[in-house]
Protein backbone atom coordinates (compact mmCIF):
# COMPACT_ATOMS: atom_id res chain seq x y z
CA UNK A 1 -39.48 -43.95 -19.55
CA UNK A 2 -40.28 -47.17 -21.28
CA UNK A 3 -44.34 -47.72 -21.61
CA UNK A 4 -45.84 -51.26 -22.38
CA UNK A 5 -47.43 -52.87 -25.17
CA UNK A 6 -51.30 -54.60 -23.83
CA UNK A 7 -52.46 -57.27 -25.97
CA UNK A 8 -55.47 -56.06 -27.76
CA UNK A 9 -58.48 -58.67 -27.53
CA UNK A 10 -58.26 -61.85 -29.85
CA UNK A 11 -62.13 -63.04 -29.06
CA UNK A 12 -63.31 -59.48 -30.00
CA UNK A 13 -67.38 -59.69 -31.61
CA UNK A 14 -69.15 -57.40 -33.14
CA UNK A 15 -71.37 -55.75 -30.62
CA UNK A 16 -75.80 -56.24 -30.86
CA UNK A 17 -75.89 -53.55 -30.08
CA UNK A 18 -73.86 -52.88 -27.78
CA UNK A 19 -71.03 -54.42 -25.56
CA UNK A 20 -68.85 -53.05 -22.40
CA UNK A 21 -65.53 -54.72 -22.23
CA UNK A 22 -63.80 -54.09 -18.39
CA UNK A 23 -60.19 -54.17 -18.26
CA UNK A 24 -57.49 -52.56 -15.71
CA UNK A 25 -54.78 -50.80 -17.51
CA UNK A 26 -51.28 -50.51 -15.46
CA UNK A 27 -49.59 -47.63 -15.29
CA UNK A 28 -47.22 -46.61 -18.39
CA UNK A 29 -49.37 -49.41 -20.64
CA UNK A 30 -50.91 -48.88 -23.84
CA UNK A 31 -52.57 -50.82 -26.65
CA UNK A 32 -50.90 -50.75 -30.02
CA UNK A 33 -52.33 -48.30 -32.64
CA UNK A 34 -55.49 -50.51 -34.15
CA UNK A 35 -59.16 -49.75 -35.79
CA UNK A 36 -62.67 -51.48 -35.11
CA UNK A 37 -65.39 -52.45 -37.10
CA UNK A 38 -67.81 -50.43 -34.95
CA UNK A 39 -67.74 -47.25 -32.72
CA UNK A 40 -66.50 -46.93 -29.60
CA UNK A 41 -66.42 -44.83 -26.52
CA UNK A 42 -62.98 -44.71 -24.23
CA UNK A 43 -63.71 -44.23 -20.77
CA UNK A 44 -62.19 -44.69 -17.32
CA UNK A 45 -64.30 -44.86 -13.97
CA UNK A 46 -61.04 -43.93 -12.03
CA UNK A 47 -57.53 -43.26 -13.23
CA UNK A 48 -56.63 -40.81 -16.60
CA UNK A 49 -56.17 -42.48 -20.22
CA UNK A 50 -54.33 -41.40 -22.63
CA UNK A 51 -56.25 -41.34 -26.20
CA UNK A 52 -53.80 -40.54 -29.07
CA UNK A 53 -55.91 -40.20 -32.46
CA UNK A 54 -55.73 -38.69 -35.48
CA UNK A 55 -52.40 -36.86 -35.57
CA UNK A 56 -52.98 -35.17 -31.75
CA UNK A 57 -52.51 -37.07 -28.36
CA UNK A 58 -54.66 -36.09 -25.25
CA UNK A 59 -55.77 -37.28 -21.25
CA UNK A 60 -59.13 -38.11 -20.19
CA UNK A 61 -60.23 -37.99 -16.67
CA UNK A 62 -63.22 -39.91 -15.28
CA UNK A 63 -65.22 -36.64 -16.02
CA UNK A 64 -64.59 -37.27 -19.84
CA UNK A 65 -65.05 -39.74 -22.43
CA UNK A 66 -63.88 -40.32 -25.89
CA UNK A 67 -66.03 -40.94 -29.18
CA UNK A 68 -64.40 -42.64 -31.72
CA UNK A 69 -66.11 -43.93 -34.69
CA UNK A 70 -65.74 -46.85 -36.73
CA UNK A 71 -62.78 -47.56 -38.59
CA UNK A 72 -60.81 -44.73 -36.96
CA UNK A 73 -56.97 -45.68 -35.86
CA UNK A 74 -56.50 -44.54 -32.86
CA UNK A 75 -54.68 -46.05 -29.19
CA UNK A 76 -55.16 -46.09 -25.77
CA UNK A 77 -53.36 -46.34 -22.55
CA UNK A 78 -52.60 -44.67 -19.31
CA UNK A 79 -49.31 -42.76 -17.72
CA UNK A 80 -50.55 -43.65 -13.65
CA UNK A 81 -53.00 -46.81 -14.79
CA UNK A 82 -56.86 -46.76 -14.92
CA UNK A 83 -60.19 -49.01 -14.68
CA UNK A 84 -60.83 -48.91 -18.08
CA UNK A 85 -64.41 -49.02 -19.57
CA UNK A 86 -64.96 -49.69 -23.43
CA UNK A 87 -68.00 -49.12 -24.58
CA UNK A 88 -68.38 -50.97 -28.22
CA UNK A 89 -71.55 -50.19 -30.33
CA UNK A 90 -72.82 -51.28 -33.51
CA UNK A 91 -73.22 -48.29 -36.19
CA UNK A 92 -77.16 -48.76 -36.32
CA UNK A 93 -76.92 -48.39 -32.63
CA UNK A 94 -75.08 -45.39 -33.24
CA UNK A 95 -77.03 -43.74 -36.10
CA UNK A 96 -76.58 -39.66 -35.65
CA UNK A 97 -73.79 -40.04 -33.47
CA UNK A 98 -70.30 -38.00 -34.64
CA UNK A 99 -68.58 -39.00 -37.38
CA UNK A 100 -65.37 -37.36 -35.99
CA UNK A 101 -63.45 -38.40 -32.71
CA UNK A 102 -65.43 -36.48 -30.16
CA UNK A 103 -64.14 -35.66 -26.40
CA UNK A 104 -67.60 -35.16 -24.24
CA UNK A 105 -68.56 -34.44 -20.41
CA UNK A 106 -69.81 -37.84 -18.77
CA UNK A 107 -72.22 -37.10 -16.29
CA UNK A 108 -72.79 -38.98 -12.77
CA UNK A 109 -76.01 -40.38 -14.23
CA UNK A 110 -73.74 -41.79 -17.55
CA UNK A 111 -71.37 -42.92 -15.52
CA UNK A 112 -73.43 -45.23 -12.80
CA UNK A 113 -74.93 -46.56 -16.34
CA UNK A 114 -71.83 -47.87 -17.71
CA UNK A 115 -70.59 -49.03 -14.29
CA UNK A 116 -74.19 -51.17 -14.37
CA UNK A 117 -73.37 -52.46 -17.60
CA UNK A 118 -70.40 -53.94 -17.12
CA UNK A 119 -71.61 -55.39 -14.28
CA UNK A 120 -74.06 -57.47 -16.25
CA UNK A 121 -72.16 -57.89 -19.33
CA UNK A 122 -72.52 -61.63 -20.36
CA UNK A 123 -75.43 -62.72 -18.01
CA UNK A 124 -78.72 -63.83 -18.62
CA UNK A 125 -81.29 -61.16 -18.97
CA UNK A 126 -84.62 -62.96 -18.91
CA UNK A 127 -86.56 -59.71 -18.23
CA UNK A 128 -85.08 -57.41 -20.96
CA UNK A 129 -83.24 -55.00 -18.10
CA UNK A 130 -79.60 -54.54 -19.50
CA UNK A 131 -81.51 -54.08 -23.23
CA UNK A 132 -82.87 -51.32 -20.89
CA UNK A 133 -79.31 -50.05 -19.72
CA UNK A 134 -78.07 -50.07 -22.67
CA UNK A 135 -81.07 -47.88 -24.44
CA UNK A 136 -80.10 -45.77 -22.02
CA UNK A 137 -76.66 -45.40 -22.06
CA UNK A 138 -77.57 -44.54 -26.03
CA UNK A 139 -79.69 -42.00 -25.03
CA UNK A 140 -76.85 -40.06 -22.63
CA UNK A 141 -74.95 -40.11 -25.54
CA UNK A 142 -77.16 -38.69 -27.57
CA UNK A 143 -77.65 -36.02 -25.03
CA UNK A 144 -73.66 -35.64 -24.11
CA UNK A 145 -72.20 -31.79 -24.39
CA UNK A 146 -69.37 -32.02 -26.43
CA UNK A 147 -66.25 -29.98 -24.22
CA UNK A 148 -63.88 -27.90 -26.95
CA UNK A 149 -60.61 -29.81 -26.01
CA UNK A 150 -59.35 -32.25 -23.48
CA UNK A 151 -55.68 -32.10 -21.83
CA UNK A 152 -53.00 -31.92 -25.02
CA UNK A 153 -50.23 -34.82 -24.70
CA UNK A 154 -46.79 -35.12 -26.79
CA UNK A 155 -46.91 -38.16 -28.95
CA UNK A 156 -43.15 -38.54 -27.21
CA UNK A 157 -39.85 -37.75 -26.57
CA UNK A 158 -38.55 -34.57 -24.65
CA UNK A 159 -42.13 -33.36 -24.33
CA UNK A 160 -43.68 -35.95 -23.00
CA UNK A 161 -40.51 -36.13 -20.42
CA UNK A 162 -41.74 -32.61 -19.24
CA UNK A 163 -45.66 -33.32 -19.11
CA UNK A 164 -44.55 -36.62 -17.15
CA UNK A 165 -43.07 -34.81 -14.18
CA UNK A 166 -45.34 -31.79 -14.19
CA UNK A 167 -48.66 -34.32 -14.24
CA UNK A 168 -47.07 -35.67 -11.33
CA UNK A 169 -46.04 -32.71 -9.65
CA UNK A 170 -48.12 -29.88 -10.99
CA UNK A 171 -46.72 -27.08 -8.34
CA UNK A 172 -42.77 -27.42 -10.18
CA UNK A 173 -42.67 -23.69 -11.72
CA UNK A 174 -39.73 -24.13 -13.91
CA UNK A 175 -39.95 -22.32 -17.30
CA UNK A 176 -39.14 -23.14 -20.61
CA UNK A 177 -35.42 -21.89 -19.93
CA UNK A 178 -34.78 -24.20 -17.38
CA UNK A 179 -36.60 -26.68 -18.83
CA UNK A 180 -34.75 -26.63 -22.12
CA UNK A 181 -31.14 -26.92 -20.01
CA UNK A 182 -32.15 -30.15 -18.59
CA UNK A 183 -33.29 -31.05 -21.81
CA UNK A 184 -30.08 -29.99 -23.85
CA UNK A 185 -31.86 -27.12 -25.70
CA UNK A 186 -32.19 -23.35 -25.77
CA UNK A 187 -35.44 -22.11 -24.10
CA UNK A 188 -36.19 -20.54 -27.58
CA UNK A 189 -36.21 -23.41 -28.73
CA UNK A 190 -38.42 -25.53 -26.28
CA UNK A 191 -41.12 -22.84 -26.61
CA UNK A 192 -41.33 -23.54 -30.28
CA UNK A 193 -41.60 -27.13 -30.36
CA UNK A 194 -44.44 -27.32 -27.72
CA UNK A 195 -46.62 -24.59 -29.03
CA UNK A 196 -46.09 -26.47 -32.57
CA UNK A 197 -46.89 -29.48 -31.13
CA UNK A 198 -49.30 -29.34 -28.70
CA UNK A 199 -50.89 -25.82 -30.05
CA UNK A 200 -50.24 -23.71 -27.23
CA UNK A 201 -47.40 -22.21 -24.70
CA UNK A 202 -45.88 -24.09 -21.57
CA UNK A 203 -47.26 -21.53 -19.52
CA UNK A 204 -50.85 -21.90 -20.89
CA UNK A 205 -50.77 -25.91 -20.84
CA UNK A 206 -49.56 -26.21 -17.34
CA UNK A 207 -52.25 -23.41 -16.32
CA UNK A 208 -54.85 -26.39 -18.24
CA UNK A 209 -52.97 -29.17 -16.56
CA UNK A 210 -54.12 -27.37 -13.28
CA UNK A 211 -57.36 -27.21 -13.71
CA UNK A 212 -57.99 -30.81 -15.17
CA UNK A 213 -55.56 -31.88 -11.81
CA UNK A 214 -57.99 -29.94 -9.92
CA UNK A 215 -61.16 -31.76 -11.11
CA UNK A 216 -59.60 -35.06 -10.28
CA UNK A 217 -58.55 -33.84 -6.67
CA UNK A 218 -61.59 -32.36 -6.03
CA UNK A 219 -63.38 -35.22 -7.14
CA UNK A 220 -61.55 -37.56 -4.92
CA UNK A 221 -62.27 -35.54 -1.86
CA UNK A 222 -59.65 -33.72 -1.35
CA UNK A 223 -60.36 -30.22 0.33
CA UNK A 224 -60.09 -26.94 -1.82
CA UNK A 225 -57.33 -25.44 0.00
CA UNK A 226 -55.20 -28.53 -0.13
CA UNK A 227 -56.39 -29.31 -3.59
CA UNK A 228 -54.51 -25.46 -3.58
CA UNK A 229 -51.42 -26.24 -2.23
CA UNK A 230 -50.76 -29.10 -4.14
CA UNK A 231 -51.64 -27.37 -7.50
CA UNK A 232 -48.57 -25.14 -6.46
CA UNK A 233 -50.85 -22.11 -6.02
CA UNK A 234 -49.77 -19.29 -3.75
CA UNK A 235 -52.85 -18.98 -1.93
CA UNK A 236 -56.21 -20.81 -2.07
CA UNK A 237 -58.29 -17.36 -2.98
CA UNK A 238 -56.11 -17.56 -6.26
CA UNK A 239 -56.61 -21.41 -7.10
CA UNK A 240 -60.44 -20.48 -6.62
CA UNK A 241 -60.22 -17.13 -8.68
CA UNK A 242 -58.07 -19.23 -11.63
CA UNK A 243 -61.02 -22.04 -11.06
CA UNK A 244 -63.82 -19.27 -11.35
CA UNK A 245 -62.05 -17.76 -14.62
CA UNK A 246 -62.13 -21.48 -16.48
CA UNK A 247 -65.42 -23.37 -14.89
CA UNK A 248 -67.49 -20.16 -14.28
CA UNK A 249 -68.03 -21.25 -10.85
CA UNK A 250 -66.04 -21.61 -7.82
CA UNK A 251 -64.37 -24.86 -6.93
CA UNK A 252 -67.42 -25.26 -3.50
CA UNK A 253 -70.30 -24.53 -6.57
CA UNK A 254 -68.92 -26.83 -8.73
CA UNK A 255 -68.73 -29.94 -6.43
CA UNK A 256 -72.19 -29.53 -5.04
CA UNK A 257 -73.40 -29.66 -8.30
CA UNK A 258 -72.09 -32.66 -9.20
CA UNK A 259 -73.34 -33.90 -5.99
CA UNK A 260 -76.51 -32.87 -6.69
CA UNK A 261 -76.33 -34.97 -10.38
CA UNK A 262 -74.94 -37.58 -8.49
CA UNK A 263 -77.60 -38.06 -6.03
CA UNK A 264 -80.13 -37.81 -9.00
CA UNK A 265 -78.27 -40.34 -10.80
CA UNK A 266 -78.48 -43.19 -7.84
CA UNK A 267 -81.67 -44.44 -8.49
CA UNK A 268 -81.29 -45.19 -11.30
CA UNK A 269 -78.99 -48.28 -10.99
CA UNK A 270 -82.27 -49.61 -8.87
């Protein structure tokens, strides 16, 4: 399906030090391929972006942020749309920050911060607070655990036609053999372009797509056996054991810990 071009910002300043643009993203829009004169971080407080950067394409969730630095092509949009959050900072601001595209964990605590900012982005600050936020919001970067990879995405074409439907219904089982006759190719065929494109077997990304589906259901509030059944798992004890293998913790752990940073992290908006 046909995605949208967004209009990237005309009035865009360099940030001192820092400044949080807001900006709703409908679904199947994107912003044209384009570079900044400063770093940036892509985030989403709800919704999944897609990030396509240097070569390789990938999905974000609101548990994950981007790090791009300055000067790096790179463009943004989302399949389902998003509230997107772009955080731009000036490279002194970022000094000792990566100088590679980095995808890291956002944590509740991060998260309320940026929500904050943009909240007072372009008022009056007579007291020095959002200087405050914004410190910071530097210093949860600073302190941000880099994950090893985010959700591959095709750049296009039949690919992206099959990680379309199975993002939006993640319990469809077919294989790379059916898959490749409703596509108009052998199954052989299918399997090679996807592991040369996206690094790894159709089998292996759905089993990824499941878990970074599960993060966001669980993190909406949807229960754990539900969260099961819609995954397409045959029983909830095997969503939780597949859960257990990846996170190291069962799906009931690994919500009450982010609880837990969550309720730490409220205060801190004060």
């Amino acid at each position: 399906m046909i995605w949208e071009t967004i209009t990237t910002p005309p009035d865009a300043a360099p940030p001192n030090p820092m400044t949080v643009r807001a900006q709703s993203i409908p679904a199947r829009h994107t912003f044209p391929e384009h570079a900044h004169g400063w770093n940036q971080v892509v985030y989403a407080i709800s919704g999944v972006l897609t990030v396509a950067v240097e070569g390789r394409s990938f999905v974000i969730s609101p548990e994950q942020a981007v790090w791009l630095p300055t000067g790096l092509p790179h463009r943004v949009g989302s399949l389902l749309g998003a509230e997107f959050r772009s955080l731009w900072i000036a490279d002194e601001a970022g000094a000792g920050l990566p100088q590679s595209p980095t995808v890291f964990a956002v944590s509740p605590l991060l998260q309320a911060l940026i929500v904050e900012a943009a909240e007072m982005e372009g008022r009056d600050d007579p007291d020095g607070y959002a200087g405050r936020v914004t410190r910071l919001i530097l210093d949860q970067l600073w302190r941000a655990k880099p994950l090893p990879g985010a959700l591959p995405w095709p750049r296009g074409g039949s690919l992206a036609t099959i990680c379309e439907a199975l993002y939006a219904k993640p319990d469809d089982s077919r294989g790379p053999e059916e898959w490749g006759r409703h596509l108009g190719m052998s199954g052989r065929t299918l399997t090679r372009r996807f592991e040369a494109e996206l690094g790894m077997s159709l089998r292996s990304w759905r089993r990824r797509l499941r878990l970074f589906k599960a993060v966001e259901l669980l993190g909406g509030g949807l229960g754990v056996t539900r969260t099961a059944m819609e995954l397409g798992y045959g029983s909830t004890s095997a969503f939780v054991y597949a859960f257990r293998t990846d996170m190291g913790c069962s799906p009931q752990v690994y919500m009450r810990g982010r609880a837990a940073e969550r309720d730490r992290a409220a205060p801190a908006r004060g």
